[in-house]
PDB file of N, CA and C in Angstrom:
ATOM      1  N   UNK A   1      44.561  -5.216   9.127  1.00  0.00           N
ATOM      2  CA  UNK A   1      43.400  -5.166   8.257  1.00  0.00           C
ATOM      3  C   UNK A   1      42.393  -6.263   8.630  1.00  0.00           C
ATOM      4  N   UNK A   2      43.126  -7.579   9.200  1.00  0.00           N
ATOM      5  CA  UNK A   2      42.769  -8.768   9.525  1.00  0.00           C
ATOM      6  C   UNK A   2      41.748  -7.764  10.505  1.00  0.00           C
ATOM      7  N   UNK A   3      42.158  -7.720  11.519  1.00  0.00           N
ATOM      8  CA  UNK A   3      40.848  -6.929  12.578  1.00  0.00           C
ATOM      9  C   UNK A   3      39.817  -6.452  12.550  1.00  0.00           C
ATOM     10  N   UNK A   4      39.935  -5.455  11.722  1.00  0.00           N
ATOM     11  CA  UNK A   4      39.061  -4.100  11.444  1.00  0.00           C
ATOM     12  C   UNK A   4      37.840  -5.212  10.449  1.00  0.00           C
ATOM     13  N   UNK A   5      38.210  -5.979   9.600  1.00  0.00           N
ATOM     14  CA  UNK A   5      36.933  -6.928   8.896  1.00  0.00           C
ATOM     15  C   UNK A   5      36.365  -7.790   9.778  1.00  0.00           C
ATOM     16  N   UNK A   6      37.025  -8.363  11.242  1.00  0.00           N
ATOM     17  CA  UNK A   6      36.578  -9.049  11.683  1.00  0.00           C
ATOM     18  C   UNK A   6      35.275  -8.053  12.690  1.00  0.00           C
ATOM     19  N   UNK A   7      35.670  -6.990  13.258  1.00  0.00           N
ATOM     20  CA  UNK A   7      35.026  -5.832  14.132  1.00  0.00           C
ATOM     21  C   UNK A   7      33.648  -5.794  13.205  1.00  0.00           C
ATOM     22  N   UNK A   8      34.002  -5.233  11.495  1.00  0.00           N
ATOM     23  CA  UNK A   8      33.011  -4.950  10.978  1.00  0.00           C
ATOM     24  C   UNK A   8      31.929  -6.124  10.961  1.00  0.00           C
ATOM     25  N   UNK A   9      32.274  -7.289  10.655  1.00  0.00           N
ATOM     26  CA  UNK A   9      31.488  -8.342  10.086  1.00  0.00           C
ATOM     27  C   UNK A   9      30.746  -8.816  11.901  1.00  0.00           C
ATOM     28  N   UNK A  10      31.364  -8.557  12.799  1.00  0.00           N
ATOM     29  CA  UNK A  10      30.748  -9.059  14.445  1.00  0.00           C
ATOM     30  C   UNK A  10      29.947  -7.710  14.605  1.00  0.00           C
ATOM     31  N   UNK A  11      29.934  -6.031  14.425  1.00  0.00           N
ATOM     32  CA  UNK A  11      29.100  -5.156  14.094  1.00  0.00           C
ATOM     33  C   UNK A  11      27.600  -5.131  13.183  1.00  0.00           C
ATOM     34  N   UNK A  12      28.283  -5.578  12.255  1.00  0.00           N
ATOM     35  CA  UNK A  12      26.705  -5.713  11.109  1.00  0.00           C
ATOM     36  C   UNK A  12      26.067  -6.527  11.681  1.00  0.00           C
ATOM     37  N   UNK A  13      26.809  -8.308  12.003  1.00  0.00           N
ATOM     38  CA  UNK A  13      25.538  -9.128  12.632  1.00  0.00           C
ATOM     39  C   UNK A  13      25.042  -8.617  14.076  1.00  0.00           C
ATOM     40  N   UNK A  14      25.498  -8.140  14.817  1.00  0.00           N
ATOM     41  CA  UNK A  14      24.992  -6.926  15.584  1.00  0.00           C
ATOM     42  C   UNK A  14      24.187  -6.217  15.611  1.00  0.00           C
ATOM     43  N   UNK A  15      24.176  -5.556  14.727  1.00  0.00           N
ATOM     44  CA  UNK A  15      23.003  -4.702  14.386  1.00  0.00           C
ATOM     45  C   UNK A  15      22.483  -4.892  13.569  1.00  0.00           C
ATOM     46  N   UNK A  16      22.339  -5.968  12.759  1.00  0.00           N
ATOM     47  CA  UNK A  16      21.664  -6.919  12.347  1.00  0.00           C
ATOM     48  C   UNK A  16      20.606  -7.653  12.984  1.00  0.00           C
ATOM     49  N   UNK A  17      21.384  -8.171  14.035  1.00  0.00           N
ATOM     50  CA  UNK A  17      20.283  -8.990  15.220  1.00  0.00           C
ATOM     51  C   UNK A  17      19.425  -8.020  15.929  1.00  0.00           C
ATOM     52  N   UNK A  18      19.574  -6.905  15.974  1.00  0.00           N
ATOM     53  CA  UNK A  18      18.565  -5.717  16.719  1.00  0.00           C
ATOM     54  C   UNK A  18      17.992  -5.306  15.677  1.00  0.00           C
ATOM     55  N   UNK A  19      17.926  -5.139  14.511  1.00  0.00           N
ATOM     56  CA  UNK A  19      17.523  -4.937  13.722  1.00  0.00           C
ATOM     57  C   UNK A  19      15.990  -5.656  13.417  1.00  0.00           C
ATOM     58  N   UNK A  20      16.539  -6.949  13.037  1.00  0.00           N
ATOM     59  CA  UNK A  20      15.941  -8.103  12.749  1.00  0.00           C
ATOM     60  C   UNK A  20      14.621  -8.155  14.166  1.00  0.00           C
ATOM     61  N   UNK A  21      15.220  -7.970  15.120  1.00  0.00           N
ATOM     62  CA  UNK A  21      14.269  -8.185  16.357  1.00  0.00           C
ATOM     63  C   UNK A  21      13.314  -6.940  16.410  1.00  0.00           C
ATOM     64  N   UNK A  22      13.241  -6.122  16.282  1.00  0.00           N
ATOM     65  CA  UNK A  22      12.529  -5.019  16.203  1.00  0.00           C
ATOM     66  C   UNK A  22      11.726  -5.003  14.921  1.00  0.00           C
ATOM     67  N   UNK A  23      12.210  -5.715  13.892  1.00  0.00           N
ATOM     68  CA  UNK A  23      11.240  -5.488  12.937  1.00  0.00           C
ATOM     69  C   UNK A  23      10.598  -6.787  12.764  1.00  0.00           C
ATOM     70  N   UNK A  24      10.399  -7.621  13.817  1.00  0.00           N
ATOM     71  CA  UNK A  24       9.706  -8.521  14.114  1.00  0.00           C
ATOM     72  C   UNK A  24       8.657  -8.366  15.258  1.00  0.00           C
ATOM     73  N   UNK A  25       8.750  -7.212  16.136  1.00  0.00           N
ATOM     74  CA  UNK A  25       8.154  -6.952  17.087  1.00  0.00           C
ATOM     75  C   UNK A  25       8.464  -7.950  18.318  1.00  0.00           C
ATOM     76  N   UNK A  26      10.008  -8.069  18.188  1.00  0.00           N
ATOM     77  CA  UNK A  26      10.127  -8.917  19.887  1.00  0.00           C
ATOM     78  C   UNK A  26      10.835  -7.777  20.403  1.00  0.00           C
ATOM     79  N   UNK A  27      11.513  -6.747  20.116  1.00  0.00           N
ATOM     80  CA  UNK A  27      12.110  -5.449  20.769  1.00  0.00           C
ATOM     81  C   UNK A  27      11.433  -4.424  20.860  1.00  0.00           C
ATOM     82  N   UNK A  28      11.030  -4.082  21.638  1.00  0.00           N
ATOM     83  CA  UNK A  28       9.845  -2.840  21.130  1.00  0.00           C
ATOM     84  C   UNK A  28      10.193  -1.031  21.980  1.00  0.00           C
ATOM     85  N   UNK A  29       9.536  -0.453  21.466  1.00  0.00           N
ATOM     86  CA  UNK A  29       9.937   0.905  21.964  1.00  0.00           C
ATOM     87  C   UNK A  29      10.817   1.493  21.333  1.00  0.00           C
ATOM     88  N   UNK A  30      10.238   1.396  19.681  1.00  0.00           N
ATOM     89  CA  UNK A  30      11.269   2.180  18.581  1.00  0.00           C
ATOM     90  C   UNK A  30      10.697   2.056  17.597  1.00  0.00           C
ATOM     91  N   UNK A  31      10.565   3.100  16.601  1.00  0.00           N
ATOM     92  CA  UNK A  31       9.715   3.493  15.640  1.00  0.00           C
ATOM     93  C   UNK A  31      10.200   2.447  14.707  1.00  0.00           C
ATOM     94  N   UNK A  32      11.062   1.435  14.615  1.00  0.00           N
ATOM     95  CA  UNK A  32      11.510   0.402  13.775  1.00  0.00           C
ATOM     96  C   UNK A  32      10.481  -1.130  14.450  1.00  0.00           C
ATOM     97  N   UNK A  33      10.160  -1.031  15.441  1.00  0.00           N
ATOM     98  CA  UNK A  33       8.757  -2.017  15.959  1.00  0.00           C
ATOM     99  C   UNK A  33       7.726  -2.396  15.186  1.00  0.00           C
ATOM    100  N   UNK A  34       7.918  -3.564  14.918  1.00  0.00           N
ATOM    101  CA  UNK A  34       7.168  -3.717  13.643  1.00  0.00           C
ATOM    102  C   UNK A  34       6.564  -4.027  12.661  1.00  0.00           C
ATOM    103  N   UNK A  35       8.287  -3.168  12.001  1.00  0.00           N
ATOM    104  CA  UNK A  35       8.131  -2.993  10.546  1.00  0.00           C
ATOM    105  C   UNK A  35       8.858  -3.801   9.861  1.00  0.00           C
ATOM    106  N   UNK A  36       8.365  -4.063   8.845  1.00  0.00           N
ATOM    107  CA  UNK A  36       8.566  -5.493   7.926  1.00  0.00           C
ATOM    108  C   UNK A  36       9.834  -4.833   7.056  1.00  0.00           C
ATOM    109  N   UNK A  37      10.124  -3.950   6.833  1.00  0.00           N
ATOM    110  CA  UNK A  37      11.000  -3.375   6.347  1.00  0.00           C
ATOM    111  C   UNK A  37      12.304  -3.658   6.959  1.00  0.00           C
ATOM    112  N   UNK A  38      12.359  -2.918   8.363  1.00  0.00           N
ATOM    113  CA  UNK A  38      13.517  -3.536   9.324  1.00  0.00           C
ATOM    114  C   UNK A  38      13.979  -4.696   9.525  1.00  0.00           C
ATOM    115  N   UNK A  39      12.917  -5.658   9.679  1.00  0.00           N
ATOM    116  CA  UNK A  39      13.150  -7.159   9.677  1.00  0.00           C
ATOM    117  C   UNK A  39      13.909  -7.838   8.430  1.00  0.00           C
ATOM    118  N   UNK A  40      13.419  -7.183   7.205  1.00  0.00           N
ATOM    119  CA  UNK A  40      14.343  -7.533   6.441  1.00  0.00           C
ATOM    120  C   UNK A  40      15.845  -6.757   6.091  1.00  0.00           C
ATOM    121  N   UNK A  41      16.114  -6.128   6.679  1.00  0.00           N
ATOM    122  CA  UNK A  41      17.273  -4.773   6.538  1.00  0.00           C
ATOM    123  C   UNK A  41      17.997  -5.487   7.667  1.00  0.00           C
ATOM    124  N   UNK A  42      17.813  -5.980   8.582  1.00  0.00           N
ATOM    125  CA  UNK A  42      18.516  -7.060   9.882  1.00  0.00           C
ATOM    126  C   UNK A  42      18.635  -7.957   9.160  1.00  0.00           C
ATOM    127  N   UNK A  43      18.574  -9.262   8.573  1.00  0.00           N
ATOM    128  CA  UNK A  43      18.768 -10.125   7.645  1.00  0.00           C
ATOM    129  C   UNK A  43      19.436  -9.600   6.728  1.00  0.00           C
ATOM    130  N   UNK A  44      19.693  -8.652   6.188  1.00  0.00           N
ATOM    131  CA  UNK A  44      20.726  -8.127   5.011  1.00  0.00           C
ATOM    132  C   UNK A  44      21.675  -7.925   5.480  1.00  0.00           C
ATOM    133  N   UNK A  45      21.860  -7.397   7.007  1.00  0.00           N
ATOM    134  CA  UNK A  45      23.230  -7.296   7.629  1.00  0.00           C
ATOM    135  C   UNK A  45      23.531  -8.578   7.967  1.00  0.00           C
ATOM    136  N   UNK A  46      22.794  -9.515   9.218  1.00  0.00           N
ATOM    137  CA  UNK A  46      23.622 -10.230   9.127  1.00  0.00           C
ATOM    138  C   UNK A  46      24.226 -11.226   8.145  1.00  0.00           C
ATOM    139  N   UNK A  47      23.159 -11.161   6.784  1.00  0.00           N
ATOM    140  CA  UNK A  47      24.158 -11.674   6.028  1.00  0.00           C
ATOM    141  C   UNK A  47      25.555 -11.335   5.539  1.00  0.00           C
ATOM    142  N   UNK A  48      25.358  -9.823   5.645  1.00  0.00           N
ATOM    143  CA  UNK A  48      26.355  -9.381   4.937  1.00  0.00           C
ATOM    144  C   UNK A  48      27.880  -9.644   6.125  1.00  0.00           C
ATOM    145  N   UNK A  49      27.527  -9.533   7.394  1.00  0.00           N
ATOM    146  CA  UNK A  49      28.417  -9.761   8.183  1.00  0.00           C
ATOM    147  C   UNK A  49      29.058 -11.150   8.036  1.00  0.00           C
ATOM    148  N   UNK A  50      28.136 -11.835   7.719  1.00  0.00           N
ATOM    149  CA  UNK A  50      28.722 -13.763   7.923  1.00  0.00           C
ATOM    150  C   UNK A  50      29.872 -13.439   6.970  1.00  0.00           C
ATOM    151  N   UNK A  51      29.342 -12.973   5.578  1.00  0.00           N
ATOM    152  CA  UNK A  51      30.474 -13.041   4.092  1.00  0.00           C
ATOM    153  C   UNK A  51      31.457 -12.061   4.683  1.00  0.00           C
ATOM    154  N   UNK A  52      31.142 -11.448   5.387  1.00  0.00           N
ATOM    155  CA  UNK A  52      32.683 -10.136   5.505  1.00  0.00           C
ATOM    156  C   UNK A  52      33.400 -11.452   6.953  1.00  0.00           C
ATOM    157  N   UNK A  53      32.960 -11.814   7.732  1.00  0.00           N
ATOM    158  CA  UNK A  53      33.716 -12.907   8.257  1.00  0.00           C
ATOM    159  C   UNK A  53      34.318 -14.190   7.852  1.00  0.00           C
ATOM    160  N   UNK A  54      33.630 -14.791   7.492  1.00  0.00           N
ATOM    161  CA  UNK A  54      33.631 -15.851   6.198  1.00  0.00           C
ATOM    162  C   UNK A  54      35.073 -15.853   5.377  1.00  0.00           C
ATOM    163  N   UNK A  55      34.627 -14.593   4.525  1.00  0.00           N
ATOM    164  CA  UNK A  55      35.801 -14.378   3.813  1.00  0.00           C
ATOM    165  C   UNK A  55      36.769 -14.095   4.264  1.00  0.00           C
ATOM    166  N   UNK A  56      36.969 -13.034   5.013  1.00  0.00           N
ATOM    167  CA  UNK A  56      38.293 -12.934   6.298  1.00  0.00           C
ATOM    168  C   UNK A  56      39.004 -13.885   6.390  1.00  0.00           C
ATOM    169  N   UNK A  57      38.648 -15.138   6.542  1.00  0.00           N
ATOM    170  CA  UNK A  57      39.103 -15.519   7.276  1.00  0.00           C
ATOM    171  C   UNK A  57      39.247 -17.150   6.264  1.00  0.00           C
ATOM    172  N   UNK A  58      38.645 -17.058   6.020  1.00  0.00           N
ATOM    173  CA  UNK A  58      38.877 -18.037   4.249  1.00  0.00           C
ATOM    174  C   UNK A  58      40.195 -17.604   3.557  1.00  0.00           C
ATOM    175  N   UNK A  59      40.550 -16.409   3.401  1.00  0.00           N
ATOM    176  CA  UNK A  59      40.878 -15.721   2.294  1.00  0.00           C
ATOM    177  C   UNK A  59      43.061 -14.993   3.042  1.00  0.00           C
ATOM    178  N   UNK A  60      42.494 -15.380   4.300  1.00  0.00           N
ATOM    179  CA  UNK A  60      43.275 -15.237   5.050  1.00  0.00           C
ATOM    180  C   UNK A  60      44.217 -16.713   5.810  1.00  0.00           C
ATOM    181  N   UNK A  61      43.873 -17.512   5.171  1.00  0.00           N
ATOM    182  CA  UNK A  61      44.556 -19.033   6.181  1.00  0.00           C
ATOM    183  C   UNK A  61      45.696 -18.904   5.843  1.00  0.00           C
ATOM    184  N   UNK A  62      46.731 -19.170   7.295  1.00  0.00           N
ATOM    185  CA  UNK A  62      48.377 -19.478   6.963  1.00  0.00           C
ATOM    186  C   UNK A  62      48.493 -20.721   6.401  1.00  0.00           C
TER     187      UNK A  62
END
């Protein structure tokens, strides 16, 4: 289970960070180029990724 939260939480900030970059207009060549919307929808992942790692692994110490 340990895994699969760690995959998810290194995924979201992932696509988080492409996210975030495109809706800042440093990635371009995608209808998400941009838009202020995306930029903040990348910041919601990678937050959400830090807490799904974070906690993992907090919540998990031997």
């Amino acid at each position: 289970m340990r895994r699969i939260a760690v995959v998810l939480g290194i995924g979201l900030i992932a696509a988080g960070a492409v996210w975030t970059f495109q809706g800042y207009g440093t990635l371009k060549g995608s209808f998400m180029t941009g838009s202020r919307m995306w930029l903040w929808i990348g910041i919601a992942c990678i937050v959400a990724g830090l807490v799904v790692l974070v906690s993992t692994f907090v919540a998990n110490r031997p």
